[in-house]
C-alpha atoms as a PDB file:
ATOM      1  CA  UNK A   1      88.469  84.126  88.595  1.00  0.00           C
ATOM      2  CA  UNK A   2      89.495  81.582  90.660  1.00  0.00           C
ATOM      3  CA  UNK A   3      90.801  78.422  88.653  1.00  0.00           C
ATOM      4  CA  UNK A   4      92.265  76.298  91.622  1.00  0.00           C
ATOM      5  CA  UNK A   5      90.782  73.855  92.944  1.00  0.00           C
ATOM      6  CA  UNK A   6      91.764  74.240  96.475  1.00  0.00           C
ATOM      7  CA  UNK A   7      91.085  76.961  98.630  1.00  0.00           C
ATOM      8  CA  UNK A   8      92.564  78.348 101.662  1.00  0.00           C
ATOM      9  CA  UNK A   9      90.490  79.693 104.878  1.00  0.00           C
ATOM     10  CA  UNK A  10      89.481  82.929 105.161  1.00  0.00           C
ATOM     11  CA  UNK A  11      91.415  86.180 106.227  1.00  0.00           C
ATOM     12  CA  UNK A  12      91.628  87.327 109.721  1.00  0.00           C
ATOM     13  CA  UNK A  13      92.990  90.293 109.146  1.00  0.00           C
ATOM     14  CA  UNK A  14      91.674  93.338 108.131  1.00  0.00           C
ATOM     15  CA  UNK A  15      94.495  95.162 106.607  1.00  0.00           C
ATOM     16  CA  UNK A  16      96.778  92.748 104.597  1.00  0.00           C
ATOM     17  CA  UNK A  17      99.108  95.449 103.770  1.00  0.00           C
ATOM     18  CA  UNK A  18      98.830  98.807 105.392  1.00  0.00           C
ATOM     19  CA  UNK A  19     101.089 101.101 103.137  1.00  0.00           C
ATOM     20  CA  UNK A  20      99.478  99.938 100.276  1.00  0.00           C
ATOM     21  CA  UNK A  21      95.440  99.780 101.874  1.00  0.00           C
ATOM     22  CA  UNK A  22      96.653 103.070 103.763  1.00  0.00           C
ATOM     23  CA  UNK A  23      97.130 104.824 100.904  1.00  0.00           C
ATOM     24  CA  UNK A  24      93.991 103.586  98.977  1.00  0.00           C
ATOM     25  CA  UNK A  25      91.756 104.982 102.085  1.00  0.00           C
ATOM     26  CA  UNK A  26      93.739 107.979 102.232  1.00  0.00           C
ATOM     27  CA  UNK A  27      93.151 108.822  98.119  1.00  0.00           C
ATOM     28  CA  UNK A  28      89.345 107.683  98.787  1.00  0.00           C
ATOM     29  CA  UNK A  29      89.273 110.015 101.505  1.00  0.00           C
ATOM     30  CA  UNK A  30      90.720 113.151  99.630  1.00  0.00           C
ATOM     31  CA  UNK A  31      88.287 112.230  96.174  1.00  0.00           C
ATOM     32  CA  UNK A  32      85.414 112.463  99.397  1.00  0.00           C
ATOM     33  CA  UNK A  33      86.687 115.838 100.580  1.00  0.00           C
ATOM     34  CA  UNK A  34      87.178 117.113  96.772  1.00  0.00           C
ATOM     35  CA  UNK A  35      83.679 115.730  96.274  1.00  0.00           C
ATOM     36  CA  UNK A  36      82.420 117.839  98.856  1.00  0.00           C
ATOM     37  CA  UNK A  37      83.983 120.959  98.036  1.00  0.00           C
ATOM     38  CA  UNK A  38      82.883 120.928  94.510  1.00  0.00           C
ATOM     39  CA  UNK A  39      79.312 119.993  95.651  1.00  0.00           C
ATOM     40  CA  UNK A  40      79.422 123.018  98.192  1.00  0.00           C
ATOM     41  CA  UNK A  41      80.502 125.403  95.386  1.00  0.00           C
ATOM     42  CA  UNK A  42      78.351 124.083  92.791  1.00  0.00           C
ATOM     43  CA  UNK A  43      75.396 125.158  95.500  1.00  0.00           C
ATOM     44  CA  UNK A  44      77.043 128.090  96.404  1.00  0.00           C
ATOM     45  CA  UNK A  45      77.301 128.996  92.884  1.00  0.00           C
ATOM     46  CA  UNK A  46      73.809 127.757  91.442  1.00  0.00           C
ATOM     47  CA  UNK A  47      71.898 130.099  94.297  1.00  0.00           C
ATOM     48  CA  UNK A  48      73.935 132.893  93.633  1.00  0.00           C
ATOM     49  CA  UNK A  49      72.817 132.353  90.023  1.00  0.00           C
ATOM     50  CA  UNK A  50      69.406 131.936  91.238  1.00  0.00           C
ATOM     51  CA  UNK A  51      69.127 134.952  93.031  1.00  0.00           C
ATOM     52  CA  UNK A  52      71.449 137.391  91.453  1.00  0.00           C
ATOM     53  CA  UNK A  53      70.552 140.659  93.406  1.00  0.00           C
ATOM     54  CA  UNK A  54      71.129 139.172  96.595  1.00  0.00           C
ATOM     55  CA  UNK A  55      74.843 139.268  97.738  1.00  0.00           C
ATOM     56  CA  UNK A  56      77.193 135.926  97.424  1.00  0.00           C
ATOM     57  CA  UNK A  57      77.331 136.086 101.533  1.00  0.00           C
ATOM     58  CA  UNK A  58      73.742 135.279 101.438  1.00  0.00           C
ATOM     59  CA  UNK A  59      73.759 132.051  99.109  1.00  0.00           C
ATOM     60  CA  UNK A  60      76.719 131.273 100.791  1.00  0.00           C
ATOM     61  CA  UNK A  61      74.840 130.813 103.679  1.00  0.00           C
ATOM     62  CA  UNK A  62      71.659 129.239 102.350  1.00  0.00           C
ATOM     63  CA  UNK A  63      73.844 126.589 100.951  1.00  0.00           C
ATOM     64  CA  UNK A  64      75.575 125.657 104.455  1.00  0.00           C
ATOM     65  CA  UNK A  65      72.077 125.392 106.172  1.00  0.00           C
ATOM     66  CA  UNK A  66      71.200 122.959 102.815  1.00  0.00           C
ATOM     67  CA  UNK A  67      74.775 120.761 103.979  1.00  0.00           C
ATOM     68  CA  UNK A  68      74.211 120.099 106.921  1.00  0.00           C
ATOM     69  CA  UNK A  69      71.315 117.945 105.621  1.00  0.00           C
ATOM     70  CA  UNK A  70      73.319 115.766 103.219  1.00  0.00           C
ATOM     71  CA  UNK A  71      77.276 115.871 104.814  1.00  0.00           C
ATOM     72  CA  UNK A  72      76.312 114.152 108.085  1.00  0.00           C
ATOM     73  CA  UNK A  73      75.354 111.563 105.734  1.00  0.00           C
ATOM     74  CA  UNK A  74      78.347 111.873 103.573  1.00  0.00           C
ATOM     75  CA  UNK A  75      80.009 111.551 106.989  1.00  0.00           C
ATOM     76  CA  UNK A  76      77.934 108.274 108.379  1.00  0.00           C
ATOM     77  CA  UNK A  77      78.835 106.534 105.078  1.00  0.00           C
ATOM     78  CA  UNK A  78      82.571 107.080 104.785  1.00  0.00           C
ATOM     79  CA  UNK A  79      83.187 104.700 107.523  1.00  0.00           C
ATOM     80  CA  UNK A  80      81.423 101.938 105.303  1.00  0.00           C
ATOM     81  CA  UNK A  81      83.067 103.185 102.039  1.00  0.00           C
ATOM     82  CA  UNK A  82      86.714 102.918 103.613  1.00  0.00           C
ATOM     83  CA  UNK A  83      85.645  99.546 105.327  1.00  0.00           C
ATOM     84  CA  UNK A  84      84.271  97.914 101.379  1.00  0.00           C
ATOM     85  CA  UNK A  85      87.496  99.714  99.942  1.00  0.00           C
ATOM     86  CA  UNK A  86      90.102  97.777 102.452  1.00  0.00           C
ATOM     87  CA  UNK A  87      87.504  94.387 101.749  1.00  0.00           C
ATOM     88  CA  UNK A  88      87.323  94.718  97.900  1.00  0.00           C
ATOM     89  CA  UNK A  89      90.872  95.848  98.202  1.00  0.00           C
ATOM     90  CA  UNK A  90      92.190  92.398 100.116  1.00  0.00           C
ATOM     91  CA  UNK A  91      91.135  90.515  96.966  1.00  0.00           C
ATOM     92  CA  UNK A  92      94.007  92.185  95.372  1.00  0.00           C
ATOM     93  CA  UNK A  93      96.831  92.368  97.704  1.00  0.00           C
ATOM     94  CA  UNK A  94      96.092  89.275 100.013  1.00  0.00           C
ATOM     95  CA  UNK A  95      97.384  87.127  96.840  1.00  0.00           C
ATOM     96  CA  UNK A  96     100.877  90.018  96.314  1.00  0.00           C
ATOM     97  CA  UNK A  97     101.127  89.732  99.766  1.00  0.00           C
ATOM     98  CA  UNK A  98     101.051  86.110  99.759  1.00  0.00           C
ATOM     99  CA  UNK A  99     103.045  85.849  96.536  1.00  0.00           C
ATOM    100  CA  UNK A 100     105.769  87.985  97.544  1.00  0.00           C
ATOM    101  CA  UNK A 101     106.116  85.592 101.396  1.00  0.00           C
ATOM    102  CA  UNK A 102     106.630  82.834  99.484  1.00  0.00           C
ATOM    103  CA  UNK A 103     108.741  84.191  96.880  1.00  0.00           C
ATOM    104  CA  UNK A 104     110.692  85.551  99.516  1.00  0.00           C
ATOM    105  CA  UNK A 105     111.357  81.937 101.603  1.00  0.00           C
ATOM    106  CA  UNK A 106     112.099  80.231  98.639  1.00  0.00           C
ATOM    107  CA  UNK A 107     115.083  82.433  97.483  1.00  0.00           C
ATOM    108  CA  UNK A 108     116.253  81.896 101.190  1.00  0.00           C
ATOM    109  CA  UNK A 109     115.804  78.260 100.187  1.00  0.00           C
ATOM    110  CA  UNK A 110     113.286  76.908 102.710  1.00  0.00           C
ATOM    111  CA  UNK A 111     110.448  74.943 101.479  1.00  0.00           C
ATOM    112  CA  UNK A 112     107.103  76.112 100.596  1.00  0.00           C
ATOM    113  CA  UNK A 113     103.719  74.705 100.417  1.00  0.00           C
ATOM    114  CA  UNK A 114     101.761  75.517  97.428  1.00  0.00           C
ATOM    115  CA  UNK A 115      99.887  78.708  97.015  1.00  0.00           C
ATOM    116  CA  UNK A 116      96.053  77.936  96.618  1.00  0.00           C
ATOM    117  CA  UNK A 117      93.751  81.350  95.988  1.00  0.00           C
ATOM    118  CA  UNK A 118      91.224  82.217  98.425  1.00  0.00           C
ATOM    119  CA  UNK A 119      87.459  82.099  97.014  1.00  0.00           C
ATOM    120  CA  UNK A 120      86.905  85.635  95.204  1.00  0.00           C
ATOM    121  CA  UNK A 121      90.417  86.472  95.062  1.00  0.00           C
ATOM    122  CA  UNK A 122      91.925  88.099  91.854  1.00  0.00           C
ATOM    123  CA  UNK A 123      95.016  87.044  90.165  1.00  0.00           C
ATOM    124  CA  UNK A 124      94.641  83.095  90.808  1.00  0.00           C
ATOM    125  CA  UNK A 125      96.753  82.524  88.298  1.00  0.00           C
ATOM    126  CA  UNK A 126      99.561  84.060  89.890  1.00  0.00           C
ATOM    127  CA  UNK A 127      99.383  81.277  92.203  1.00  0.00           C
ATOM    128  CA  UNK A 128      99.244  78.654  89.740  1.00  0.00           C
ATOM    129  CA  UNK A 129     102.318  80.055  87.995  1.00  0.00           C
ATOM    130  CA  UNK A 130     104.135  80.747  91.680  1.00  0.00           C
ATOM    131  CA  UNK A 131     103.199  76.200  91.847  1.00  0.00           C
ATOM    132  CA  UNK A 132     104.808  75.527  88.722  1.00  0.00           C
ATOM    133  CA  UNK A 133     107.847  77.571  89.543  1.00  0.00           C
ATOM    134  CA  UNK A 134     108.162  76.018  93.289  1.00  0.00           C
ATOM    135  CA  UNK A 135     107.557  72.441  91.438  1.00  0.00           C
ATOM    136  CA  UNK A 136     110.552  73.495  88.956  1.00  0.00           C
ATOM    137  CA  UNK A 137     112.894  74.702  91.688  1.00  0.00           C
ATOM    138  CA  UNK A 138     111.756  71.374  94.365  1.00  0.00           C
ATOM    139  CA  UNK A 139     113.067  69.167  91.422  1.00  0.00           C
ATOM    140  CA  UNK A 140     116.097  71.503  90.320  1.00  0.00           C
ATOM    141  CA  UNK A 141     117.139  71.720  94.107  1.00  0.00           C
ATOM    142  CA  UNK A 142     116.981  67.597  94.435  1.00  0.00           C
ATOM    143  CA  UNK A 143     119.026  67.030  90.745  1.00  0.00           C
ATOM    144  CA  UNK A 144     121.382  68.960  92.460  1.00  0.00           C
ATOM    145  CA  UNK A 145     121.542  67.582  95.964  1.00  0.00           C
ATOM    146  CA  UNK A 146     121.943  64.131  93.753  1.00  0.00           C
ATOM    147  CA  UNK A 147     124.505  65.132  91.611  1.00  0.00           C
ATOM    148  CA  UNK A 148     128.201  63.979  92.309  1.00  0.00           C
ATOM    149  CA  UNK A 149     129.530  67.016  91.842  1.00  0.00           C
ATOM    150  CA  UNK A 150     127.448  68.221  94.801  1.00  0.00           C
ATOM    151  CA  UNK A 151     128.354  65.635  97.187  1.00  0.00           C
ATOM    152  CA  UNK A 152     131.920  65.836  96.195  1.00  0.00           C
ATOM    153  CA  UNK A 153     131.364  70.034  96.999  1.00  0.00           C
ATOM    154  CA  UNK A 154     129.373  68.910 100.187  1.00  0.00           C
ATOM    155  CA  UNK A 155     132.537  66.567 100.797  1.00  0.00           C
ATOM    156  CA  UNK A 156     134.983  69.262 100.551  1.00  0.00           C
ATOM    157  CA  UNK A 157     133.119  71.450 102.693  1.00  0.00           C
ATOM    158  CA  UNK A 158     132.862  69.170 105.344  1.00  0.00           C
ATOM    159  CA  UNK A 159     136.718  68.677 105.373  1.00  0.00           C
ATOM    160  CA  UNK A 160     137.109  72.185 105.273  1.00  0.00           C
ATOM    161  CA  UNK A 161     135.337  72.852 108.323  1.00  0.00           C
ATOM    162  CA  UNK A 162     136.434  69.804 109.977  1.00  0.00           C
ATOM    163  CA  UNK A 163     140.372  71.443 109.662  1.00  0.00           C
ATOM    164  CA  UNK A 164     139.353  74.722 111.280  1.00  0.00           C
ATOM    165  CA  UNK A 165     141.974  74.522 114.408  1.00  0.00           C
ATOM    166  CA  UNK A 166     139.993  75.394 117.585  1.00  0.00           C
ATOM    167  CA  UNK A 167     140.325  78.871 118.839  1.00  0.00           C
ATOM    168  CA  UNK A 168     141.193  77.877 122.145  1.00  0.00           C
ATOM    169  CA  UNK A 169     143.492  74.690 123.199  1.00  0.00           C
ATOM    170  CA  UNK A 170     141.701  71.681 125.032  1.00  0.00           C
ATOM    171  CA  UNK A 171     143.112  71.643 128.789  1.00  0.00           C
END
């Protein structure tokens, strides 16, 4: 999984990227609910079978005294489902999140450090491809700056600016 061999530290942050954590919990949360219902009906529905003379009010019933033995600790566990969901989840969009930073400051042309994956992390290669491409650009971005024709365009920019006329006159 992880191929680099440097590491960085751990996350202190629970929640690399809301929206897209946010809407993992949220999903988790509604399969939980839909869970529930279909377990409350497949009661309902398996006591009504069982006892077929007896109205549907009645199994109905029998089945919400048999909940509230198992959906408190449906309930008690959720919090540790949605808290393993946003962990396993990190391993996953810590590196996008990463990825996407750095992507991000070196189209605005500042320089980068390498990327290293964090141990247990998915997608290290991502990071080893994201090093080859800032390596690529580092060395594309000095031929340039060495290049005549860029110090003759740095030249001509620096004359051009240097015959703006002041907006207001010295006194």
């Amino acid at each position: 999984m992880n191929s680099t061999s440097k590491v960085s530290p751990t996350r202190r942050r629970i929640l690399i990227d809301s929206g897209v954590q946010g809407a993992l919990v949220r999903r988790t949360g509604l399969y939980a609910a839909a869970t529930g219902m279909y377990l409350l009906i497949i009661f309902i529905l398996s006591d009504a079978l069982s006892h077929p003379r007896e109205p549907l009010s009645e199994s109905l019933f029998r089945s919400l005294d048999e909940a509230v033995f198992w959906a408190p600790g449906l309930m008690l566990l959720a919090p540790l489902f949605a808290y393993d969901l946003i962990h396993i989840s990190n391993r996953f969009v810590g590196p996008m999140f990463r990825l996407r930073r750095e992507l991000r400051k070196l189209s605005n042309g500042e320089m980068v450090s390498p990327m290293y994956s964090r141990q247990g992390d998915f997608w290290a290669d991502a990071s080893e491809s994201f090093n080859r491409l800032r390596e690529e650009l580092v060395e594309l971005r000095a031929s340039d700056s060495d290049s005549p024709e860029a110090s003759d365009l740095d030249d001509t920019l620096d004359s051009d600016v240097n015959s703006i006329p002041d907006p207001l006159p010295a006194e």
